[in-house]
C-alpha atoms as a PDB file:
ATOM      1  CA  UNK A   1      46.748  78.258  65.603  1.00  0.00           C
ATOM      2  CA  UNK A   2      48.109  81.736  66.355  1.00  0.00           C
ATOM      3  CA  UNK A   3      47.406  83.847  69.325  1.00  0.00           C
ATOM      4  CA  UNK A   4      45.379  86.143  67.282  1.00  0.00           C
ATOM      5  CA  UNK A   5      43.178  83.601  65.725  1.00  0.00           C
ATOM      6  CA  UNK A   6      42.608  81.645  69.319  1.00  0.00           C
ATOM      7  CA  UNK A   7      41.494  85.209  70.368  1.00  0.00           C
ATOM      8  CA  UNK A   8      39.023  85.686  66.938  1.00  0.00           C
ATOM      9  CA  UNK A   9      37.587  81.961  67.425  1.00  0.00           C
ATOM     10  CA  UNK A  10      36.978  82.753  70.993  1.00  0.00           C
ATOM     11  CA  UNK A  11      35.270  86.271  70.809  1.00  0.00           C
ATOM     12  CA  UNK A  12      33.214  84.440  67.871  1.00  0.00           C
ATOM     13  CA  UNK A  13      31.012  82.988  70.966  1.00  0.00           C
ATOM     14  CA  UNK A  14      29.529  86.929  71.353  1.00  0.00           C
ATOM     15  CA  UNK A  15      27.911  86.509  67.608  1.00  0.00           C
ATOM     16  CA  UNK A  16      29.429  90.097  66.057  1.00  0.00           C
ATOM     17  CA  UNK A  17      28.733  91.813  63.257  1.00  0.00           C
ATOM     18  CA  UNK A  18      31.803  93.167  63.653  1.00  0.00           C
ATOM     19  CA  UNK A  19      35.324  91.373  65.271  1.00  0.00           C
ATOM     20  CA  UNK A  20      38.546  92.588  64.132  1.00  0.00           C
ATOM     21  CA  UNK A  21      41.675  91.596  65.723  1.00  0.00           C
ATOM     22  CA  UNK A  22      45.229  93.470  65.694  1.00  0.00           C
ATOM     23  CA  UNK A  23      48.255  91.931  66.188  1.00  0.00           C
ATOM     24  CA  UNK A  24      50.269  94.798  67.778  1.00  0.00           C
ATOM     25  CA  UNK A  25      52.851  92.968  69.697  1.00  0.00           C
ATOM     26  CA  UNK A  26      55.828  94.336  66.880  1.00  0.00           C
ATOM     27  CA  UNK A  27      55.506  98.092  68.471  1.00  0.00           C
ATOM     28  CA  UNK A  28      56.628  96.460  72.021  1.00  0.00           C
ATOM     29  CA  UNK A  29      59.891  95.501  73.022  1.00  0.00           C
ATOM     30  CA  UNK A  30      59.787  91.778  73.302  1.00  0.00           C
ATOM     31  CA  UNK A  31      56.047  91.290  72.943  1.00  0.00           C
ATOM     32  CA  UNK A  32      55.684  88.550  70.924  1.00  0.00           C
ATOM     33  CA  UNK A  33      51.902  87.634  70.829  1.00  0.00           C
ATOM     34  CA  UNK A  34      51.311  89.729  73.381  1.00  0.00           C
ATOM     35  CA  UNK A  35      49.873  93.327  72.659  1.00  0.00           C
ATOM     36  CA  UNK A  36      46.063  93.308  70.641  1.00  0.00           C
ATOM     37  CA  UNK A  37      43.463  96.122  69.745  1.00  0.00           C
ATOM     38  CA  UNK A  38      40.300  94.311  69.568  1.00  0.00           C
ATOM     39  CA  UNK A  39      37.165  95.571  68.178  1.00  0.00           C
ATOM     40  CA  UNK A  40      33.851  93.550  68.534  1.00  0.00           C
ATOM     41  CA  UNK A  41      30.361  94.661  68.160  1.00  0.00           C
ATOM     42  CA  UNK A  42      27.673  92.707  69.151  1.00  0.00           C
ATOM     43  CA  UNK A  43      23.889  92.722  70.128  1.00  0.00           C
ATOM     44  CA  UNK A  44      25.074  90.737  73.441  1.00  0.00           C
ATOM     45  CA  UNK A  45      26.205  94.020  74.633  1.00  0.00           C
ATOM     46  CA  UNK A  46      22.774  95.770  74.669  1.00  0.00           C
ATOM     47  CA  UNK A  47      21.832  97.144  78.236  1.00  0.00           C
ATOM     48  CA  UNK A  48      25.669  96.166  79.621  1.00  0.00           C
ATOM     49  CA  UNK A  49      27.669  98.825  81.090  1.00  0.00           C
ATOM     50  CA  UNK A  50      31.280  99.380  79.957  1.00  0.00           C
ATOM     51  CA  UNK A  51      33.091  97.612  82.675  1.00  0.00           C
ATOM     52  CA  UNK A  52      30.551  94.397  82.526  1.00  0.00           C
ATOM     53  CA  UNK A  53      31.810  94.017  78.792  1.00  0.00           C
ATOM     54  CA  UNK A  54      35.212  94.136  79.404  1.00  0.00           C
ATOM     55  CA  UNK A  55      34.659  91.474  82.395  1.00  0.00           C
ATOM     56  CA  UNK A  56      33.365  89.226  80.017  1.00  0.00           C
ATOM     57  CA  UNK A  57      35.641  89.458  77.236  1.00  0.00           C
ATOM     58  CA  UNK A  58      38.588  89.103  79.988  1.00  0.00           C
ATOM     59  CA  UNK A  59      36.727  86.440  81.326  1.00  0.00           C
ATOM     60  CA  UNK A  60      36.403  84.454  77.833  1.00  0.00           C
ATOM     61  CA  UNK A  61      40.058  85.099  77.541  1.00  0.00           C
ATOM     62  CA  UNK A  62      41.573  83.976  80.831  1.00  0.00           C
ATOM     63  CA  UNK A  63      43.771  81.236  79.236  1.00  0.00           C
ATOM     64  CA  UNK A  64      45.272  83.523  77.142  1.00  0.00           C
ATOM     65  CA  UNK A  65      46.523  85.818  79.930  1.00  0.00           C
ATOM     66  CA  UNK A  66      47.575  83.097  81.722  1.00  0.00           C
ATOM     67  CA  UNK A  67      49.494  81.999  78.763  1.00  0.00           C
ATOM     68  CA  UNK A  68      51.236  85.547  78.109  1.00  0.00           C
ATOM     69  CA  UNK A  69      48.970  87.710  76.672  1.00  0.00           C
ATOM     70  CA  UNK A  70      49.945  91.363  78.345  1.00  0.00           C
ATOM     71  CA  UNK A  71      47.738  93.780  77.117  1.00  0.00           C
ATOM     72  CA  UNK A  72      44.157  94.738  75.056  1.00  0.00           C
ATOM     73  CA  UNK A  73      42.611  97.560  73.839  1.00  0.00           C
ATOM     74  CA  UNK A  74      39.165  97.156  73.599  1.00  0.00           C
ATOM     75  CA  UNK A  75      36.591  98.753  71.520  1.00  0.00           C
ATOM     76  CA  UNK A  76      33.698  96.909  72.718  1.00  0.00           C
ATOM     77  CA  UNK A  77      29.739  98.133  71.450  1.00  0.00           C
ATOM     78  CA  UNK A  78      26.589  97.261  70.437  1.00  0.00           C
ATOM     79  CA  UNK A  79      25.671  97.888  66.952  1.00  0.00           C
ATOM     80  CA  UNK A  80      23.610 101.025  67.554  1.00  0.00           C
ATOM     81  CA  UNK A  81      26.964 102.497  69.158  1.00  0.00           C
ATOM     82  CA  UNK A  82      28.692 101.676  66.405  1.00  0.00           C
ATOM     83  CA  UNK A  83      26.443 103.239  63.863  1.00  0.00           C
ATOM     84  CA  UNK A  84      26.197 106.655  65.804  1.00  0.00           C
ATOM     85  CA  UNK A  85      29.954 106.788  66.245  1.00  0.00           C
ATOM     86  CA  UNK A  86      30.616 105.860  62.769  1.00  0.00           C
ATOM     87  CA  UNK A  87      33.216 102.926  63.049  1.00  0.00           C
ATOM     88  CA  UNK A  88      35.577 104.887  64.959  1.00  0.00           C
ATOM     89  CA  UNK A  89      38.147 102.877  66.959  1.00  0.00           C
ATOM     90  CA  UNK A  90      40.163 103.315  70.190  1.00  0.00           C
ATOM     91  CA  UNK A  91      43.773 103.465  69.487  1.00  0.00           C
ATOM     92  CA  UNK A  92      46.065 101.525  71.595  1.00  0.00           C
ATOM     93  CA  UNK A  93      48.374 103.917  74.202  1.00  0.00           C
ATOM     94  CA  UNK A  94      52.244 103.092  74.390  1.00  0.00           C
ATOM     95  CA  UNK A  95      52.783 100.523  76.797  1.00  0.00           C
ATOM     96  CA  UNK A  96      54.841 101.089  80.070  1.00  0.00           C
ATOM     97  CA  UNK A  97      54.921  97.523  81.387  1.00  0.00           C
ATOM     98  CA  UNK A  98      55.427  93.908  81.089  1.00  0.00           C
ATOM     99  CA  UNK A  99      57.109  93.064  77.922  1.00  0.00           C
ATOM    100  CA  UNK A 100      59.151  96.557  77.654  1.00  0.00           C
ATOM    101  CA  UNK A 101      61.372  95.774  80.423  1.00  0.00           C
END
């Protein structure tokens, strides 16, 4: 199982309507499996603030940083957000660490 799909199966646990993955480990220097944009939208996010869901989702995912996952973009909202924004994502900035050495 890839990187990428450990990451899908594990966000599964949140219950989205929507979870996309991106590999984007080719636009960094030596970053195999190691760059992702995720986007997940679930009800589970209702009342959180911003930082709480990105605790959790780094939380879920502590094996895979400890295996040599560097960096995530995260779109993280519930599905009302999603609506009134209309789908829009967060693009991933250029990374200035880690892998690019």
């Amino acid at each position: 199982m890839t990187r990428q799909e450990r990451i899908k199966s594990t966000l599964a646990t949140f219950e989205p309507t929507v979870l996309d993955v991106l590999d984007e480990s080719h636009k960094h220097k030596g970053g195999r499996e190691s760059h992702y944009n995720v986007t997940l939208v679930t009800g589970a996010f209702s009342g959180l603030a911003r930082i709480e869901r990105h605790r959790r989702v780094h939380a879920l995912l502590g094996e895979e940083f400890a295996s040599g996952l560097h960096a995530l973009t995260l779109t993280l909202r519930t599905p009302e957000e999603q609506d009134a924004l209309g789908g829009a994502t967060i693009a991933s900035p250029n990374c200035h660490g880690g892998s690019k050495a």
